[in-house]
N, C-alpha and C. Protein backbone atom coordinates (compact mmCIF):
# COMPACT_ATOMS: atom_id res chain seq x y z
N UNK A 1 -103.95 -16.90 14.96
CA UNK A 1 -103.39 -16.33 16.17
C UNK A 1 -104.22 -16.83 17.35
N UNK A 2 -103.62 -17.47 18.01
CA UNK A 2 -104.23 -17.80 19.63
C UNK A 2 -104.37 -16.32 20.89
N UNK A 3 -105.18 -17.17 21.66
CA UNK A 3 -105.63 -15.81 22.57
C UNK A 3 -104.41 -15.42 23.22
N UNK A 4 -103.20 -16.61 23.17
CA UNK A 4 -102.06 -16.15 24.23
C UNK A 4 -100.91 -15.14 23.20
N UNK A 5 -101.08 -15.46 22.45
CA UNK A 5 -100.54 -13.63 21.39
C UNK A 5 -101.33 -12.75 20.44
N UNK A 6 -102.10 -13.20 21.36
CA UNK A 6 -103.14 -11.69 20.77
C UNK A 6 -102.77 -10.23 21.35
N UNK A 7 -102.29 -9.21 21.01
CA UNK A 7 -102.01 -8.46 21.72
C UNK A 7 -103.31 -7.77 23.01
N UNK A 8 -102.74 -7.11 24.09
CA UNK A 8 -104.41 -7.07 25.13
C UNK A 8 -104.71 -5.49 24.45
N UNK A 9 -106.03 -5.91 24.64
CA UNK A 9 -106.89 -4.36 24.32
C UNK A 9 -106.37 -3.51 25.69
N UNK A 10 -105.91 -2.08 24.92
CA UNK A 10 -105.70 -1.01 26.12
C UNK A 10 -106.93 -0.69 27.02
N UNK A 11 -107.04 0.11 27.82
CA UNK A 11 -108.05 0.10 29.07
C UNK A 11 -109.03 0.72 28.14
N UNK A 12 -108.76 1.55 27.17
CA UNK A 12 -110.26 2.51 26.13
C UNK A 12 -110.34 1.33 25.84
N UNK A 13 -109.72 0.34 25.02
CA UNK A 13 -111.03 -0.19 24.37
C UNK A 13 -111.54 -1.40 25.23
N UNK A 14 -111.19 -1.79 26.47
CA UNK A 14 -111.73 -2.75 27.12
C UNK A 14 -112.90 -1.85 27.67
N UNK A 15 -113.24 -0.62 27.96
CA UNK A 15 -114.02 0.11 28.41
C UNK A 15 -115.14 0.16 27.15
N UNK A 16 -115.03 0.04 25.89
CA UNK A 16 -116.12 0.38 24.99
C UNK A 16 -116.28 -1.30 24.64
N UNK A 17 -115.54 -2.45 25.22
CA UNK A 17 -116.01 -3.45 24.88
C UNK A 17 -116.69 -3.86 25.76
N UNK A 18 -116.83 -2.92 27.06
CA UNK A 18 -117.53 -3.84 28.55
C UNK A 18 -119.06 -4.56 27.85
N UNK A 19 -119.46 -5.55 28.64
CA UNK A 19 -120.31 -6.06 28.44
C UNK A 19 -121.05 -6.54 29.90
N UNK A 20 -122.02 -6.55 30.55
CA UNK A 20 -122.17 -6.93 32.04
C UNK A 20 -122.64 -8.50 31.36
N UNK A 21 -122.84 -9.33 32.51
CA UNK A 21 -122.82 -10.97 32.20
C UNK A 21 -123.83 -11.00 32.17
N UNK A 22 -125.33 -9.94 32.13
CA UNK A 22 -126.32 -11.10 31.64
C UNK A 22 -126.39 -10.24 30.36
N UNK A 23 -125.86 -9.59 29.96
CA UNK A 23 -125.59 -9.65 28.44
C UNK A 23 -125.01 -10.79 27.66
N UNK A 24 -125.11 -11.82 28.10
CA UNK A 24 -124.64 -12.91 27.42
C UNK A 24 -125.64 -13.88 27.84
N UNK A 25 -126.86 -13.74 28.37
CA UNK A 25 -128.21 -14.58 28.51
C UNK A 25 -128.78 -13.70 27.06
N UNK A 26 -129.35 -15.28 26.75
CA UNK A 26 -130.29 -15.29 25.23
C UNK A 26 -131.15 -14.03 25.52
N UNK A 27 -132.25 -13.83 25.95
CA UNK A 27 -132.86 -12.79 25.83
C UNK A 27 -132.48 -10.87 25.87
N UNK A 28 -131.19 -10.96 26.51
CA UNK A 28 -130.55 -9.50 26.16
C UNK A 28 -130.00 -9.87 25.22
N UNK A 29 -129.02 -10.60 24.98
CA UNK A 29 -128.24 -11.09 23.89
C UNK A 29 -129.20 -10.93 22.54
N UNK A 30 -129.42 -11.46 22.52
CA UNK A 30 -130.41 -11.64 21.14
C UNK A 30 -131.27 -10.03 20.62
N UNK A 31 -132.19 -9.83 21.74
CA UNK A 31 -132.33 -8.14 21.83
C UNK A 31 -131.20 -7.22 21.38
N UNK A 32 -130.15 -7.32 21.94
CA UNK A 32 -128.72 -6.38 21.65
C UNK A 32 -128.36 -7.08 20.02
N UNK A 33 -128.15 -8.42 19.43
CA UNK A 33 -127.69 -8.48 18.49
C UNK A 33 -129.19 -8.24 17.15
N UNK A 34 -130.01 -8.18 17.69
CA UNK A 34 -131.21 -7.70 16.59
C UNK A 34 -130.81 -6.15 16.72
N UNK A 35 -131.12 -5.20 17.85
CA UNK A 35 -131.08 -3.70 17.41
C UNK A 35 -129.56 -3.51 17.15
N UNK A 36 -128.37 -4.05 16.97
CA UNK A 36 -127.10 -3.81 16.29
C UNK A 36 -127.48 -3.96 15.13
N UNK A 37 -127.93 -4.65 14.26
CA UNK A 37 -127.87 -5.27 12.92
C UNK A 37 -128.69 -4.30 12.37
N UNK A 38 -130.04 -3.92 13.21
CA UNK A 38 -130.87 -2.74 12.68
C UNK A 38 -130.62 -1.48 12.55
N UNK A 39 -129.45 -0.88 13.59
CA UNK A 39 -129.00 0.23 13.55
C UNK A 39 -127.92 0.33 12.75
N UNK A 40 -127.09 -0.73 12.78
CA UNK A 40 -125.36 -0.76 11.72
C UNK A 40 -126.52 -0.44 10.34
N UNK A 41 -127.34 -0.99 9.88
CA UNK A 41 -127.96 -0.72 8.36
C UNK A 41 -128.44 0.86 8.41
N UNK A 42 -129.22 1.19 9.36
CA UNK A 42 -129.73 2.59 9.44
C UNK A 42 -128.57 3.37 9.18
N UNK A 43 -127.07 3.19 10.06
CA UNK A 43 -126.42 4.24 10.33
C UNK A 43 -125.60 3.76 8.40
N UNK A 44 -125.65 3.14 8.02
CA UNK A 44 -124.81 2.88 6.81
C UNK A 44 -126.03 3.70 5.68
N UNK A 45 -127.06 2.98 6.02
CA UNK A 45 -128.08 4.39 5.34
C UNK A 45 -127.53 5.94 5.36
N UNK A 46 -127.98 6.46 6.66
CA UNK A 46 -128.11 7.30 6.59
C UNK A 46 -126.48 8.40 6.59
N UNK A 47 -125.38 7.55 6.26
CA UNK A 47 -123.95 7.70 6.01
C UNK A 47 -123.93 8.15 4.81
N UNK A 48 -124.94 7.34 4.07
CA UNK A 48 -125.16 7.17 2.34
C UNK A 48 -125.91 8.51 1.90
N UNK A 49 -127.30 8.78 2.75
CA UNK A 49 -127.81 10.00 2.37
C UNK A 49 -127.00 11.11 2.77
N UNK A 50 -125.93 10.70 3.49
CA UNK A 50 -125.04 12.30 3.60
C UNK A 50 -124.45 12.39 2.58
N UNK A 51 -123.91 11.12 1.75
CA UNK A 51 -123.08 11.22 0.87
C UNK A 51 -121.40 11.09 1.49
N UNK A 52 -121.20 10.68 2.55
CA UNK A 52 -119.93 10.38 3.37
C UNK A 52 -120.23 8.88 4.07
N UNK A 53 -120.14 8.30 2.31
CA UNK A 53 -119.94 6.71 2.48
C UNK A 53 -121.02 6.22 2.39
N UNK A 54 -121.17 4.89 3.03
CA UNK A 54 -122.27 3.79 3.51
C UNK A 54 -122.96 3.44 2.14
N UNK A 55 -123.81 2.69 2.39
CA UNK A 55 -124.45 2.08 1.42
C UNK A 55 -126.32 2.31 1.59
N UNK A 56 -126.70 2.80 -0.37
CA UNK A 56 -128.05 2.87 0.05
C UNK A 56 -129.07 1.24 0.04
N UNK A 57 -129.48 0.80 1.29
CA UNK A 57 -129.88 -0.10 1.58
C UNK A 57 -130.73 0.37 1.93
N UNK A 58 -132.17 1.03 1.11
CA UNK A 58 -133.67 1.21 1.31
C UNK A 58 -134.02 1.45 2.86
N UNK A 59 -133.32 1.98 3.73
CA UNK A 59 -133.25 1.85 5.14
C UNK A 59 -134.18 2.64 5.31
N UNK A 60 -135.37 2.84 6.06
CA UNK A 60 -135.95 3.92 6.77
C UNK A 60 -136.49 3.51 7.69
N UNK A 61 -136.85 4.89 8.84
CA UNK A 61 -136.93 4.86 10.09
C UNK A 61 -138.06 4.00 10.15
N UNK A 62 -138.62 3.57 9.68
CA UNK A 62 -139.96 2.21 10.00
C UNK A 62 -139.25 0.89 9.59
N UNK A 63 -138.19 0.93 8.35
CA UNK A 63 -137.48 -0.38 8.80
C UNK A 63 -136.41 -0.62 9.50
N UNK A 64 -135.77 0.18 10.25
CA UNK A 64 -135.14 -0.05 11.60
C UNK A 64 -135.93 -0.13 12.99
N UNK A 65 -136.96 0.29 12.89
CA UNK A 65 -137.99 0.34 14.23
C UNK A 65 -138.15 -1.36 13.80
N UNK A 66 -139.11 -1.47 12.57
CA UNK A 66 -139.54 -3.00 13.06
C UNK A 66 -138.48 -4.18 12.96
N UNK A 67 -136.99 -3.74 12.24
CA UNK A 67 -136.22 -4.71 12.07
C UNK A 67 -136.08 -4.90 13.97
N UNK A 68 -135.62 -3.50 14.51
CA UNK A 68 -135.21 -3.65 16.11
C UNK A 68 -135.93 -4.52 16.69
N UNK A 69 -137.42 -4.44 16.44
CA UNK A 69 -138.37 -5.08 17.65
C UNK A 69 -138.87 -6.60 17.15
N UNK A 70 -138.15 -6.90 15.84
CA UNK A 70 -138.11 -8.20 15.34
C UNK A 70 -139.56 -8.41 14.48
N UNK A 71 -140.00 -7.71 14.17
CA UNK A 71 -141.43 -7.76 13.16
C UNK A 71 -140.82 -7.96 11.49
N UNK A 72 -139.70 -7.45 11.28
CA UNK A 72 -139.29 -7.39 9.78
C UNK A 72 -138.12 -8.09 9.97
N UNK A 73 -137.70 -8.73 8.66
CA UNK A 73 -136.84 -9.38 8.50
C UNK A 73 -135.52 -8.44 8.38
N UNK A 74 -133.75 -8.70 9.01
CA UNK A 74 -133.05 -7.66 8.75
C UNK A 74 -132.00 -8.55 7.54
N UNK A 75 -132.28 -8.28 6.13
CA UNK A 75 -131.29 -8.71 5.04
C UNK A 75 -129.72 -8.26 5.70
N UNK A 76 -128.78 -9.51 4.81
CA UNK A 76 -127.24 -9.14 5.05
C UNK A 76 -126.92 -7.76 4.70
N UNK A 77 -125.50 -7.42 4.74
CA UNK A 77 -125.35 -6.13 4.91
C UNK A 77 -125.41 -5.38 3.57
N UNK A 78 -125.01 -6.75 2.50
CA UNK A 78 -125.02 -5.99 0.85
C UNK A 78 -126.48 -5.95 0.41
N UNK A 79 -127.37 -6.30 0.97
CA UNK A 79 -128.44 -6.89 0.53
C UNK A 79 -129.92 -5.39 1.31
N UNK A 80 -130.35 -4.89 -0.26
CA UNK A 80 -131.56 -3.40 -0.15
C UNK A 80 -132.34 -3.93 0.87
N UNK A 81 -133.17 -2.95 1.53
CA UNK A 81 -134.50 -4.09 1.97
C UNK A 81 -135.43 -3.64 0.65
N UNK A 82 -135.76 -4.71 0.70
CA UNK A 82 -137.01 -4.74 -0.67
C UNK A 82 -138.10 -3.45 -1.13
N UNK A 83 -137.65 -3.26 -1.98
CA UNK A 83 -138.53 -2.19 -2.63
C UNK A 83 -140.22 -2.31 -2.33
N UNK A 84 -141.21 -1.54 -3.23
CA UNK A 84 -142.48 -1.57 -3.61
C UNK A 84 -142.40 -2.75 -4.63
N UNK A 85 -143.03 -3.77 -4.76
CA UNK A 85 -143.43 -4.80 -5.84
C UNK A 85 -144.39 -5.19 -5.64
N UNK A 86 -144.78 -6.14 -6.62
CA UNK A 86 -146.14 -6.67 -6.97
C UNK A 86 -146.38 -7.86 -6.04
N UNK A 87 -146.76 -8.33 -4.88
CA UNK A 87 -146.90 -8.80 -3.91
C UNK A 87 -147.31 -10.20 -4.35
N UNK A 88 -148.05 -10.48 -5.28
CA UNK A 88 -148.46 -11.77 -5.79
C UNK A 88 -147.15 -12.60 -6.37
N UNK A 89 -146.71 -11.69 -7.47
CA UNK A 89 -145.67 -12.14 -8.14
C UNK A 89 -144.65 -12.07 -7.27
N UNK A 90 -144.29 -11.63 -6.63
CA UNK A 90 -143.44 -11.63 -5.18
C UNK A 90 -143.39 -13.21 -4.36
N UNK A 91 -144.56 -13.50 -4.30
CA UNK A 91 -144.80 -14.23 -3.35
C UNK A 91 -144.51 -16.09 -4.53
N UNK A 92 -145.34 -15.60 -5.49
CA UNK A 92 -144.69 -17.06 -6.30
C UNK A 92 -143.20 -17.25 -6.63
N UNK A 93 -142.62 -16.45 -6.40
CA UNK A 93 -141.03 -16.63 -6.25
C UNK A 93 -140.16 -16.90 -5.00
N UNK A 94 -140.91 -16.13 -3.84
CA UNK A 94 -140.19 -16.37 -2.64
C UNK A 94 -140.73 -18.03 -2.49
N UNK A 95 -141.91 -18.03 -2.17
CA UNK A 95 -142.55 -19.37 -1.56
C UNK A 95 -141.75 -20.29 -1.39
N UNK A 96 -140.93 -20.64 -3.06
CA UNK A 96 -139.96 -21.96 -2.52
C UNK A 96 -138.86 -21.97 -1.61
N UNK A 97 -138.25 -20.54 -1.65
CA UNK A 97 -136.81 -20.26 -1.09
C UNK A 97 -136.95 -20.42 0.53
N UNK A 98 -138.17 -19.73 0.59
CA UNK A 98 -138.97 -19.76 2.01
C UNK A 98 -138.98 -20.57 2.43
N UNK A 99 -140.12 -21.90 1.91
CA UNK A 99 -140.16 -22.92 2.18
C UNK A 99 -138.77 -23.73 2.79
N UNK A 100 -137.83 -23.64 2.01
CA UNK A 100 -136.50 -24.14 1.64
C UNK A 100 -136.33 -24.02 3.47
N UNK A 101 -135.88 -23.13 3.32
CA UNK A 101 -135.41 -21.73 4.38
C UNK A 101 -136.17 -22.73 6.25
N UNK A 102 -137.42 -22.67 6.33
CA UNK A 102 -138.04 -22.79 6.99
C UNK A 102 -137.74 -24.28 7.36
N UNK A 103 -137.62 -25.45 6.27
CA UNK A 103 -137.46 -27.04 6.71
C UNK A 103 -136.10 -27.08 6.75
N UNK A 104 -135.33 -26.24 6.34
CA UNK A 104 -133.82 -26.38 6.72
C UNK A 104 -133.55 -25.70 8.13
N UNK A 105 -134.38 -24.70 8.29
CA UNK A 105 -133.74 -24.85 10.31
C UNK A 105 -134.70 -25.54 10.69
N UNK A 106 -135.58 -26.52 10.52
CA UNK A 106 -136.22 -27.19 11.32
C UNK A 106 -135.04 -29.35 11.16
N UNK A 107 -134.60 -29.03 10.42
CA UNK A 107 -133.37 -30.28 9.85
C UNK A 107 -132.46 -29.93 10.14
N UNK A 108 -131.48 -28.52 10.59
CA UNK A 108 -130.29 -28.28 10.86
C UNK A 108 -130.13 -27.80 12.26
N UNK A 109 -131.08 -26.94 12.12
CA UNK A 109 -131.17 -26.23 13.32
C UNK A 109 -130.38 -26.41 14.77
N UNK A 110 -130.33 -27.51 15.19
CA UNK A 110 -129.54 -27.83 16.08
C UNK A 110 -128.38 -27.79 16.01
N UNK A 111 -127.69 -28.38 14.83
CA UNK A 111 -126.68 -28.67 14.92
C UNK A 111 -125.32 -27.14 13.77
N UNK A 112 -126.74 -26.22 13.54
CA UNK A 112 -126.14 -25.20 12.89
C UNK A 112 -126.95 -24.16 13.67
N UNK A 113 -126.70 -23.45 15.07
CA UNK A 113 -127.32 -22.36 15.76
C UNK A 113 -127.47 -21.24 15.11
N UNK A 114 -126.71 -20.85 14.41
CA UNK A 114 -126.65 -19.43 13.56
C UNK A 114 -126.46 -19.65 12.27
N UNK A 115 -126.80 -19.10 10.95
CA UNK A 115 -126.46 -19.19 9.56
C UNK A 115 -124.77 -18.88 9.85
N UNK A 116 -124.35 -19.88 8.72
CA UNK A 116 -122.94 -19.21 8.28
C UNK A 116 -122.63 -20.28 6.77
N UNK A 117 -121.20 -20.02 7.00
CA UNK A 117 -120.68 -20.26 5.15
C UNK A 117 -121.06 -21.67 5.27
N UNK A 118 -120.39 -22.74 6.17
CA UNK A 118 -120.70 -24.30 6.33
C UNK A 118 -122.25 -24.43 5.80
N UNK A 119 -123.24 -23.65 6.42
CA UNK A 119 -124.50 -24.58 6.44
C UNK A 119 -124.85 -23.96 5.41
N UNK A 120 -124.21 -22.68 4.79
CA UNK A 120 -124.92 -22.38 3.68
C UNK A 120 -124.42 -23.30 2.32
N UNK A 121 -123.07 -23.59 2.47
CA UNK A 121 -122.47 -24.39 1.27
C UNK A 121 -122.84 -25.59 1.33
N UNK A 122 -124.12 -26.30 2.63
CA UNK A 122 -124.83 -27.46 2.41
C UNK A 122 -125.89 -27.49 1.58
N UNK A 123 -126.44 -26.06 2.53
CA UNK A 123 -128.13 -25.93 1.38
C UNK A 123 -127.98 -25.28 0.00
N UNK A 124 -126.66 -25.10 -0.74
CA UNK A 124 -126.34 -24.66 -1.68
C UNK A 124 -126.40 -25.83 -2.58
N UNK A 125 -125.55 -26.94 -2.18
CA UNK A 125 -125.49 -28.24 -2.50
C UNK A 125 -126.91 -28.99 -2.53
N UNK A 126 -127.55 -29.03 -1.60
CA UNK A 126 -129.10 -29.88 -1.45
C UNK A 126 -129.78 -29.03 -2.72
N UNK A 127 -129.71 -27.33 -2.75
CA UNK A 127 -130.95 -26.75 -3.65
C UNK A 127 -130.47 -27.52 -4.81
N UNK A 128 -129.13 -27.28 -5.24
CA UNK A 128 -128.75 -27.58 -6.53
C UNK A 128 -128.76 -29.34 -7.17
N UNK A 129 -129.01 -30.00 -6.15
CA UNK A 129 -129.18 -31.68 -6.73
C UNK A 129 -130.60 -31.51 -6.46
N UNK A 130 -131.52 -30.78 -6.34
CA UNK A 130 -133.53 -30.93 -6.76
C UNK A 130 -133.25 -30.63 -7.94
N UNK A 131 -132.37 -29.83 -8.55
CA UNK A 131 -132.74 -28.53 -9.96
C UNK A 131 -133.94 -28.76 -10.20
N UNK A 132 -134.17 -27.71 -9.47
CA UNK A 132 -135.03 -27.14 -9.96
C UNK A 132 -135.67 -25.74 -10.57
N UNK A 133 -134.31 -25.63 -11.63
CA UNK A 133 -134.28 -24.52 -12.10
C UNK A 133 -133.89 -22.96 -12.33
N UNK A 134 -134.47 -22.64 -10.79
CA UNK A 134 -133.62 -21.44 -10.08
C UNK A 134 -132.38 -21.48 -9.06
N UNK A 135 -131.71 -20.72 -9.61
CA UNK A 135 -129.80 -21.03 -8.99
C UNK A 135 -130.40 -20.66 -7.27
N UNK A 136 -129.57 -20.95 -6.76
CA UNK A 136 -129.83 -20.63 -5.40
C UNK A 136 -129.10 -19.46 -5.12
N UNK A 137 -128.87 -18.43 -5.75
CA UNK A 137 -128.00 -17.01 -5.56
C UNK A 137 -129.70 -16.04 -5.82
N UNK A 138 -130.60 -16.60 -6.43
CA UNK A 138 -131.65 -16.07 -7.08
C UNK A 138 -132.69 -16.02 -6.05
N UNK A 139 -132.68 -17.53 -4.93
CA UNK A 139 -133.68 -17.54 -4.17
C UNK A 139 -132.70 -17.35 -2.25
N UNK A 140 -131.75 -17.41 -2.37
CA UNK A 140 -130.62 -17.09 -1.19
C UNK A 140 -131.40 -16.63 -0.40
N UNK A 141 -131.87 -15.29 -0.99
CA UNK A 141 -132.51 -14.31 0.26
C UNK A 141 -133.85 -14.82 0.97
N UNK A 142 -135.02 -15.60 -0.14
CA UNK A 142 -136.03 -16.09 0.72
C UNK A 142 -135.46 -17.33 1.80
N UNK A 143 -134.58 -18.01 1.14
CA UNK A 143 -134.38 -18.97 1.95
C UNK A 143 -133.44 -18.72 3.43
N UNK A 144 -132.77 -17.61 2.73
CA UNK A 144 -132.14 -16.93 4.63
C UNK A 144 -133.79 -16.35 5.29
N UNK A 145 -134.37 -15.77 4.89
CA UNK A 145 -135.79 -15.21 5.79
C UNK A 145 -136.25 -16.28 5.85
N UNK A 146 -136.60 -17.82 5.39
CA UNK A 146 -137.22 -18.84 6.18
C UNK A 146 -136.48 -19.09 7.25
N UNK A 147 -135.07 -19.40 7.22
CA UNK A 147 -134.05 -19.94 8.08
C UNK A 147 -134.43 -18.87 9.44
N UNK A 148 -134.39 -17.66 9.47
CA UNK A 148 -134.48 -16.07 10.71
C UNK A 148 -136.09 -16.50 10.78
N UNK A 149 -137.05 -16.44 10.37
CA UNK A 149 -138.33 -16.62 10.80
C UNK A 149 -138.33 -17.75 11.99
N UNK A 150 -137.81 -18.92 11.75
CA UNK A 150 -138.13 -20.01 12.83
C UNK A 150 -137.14 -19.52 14.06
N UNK A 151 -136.75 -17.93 13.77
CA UNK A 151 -135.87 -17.60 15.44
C UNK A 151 -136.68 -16.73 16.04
N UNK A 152 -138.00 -15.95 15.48
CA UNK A 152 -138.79 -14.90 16.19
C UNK A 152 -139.45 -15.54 16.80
């Protein structure tokens, strides 16, 4: 559907869609789309601890504070934030995905501004002709937190 039959939003919802224009400069922008992503998980949390819906995604009020202010990483929407684990053994598993993660927005980066399905069904393709063993559904998540690290 093109914008010329799209039907127009009534005046409510052009009113809850206002946006002022330097909300669309990188630094509000980016601010506004980090504390959305941190709060949509909180409020799907804490939907979940009512038991009227949402999903339990390990959410608590220290990982929405630091997801907001960009200190913690914010996982997709199906995706827990990480439990208590063994930090060593943690770390010899992420390392490669990370790694991965980190030289792929420094190689794509330009020409892929934001993660999506395209650049992921590239580095899906690149992990899988190294084989090296681990599927890339296994290491996905370190390698999306290398990819978001080179944006803080």
């Amino acid at each position: 559907m093109d914008i010329a039959t799209q039907p127009r939003p009534s005046p409510a919802q052009q009113r809850l869609e206002w946006n002022a224009r330097y909300w669309r400069n990188e630094p509000h922008g980016s601010l506004w789309r980090r504390l959305k992503d941190a709060l949509r998980r909180d409020w799907l949390q804490t939907r979940a601890d009512a038991r009227a819906g949402g999903r339990d995604l390990r959410q608590r009020t220290v990982n929405t504070l630091r997801q907001a202010i960009g200190t913690e990483w914010i996982p997709d929407d199906e995706t827990p934030n990480p439990g208590p684990v063994d930090l060593e053994a943690t770390w010899k598993l992420a390392e490669p995905g990370i790694r991965y993660g980190v030289g792929a927005r420094a190689q794509y980066g330009v020409e892929y501004a934001r993660w999506n399905d395209e650049l992921e069904a590239r580095l899906i393709a690149e992990w899988d002709e190294k084989a090296t063993g681990a599927s890339f559904a296994s290491v996905r998540t370190f390698v999306r937190q290398g990819w978001d690290a080179r944006t803080r």
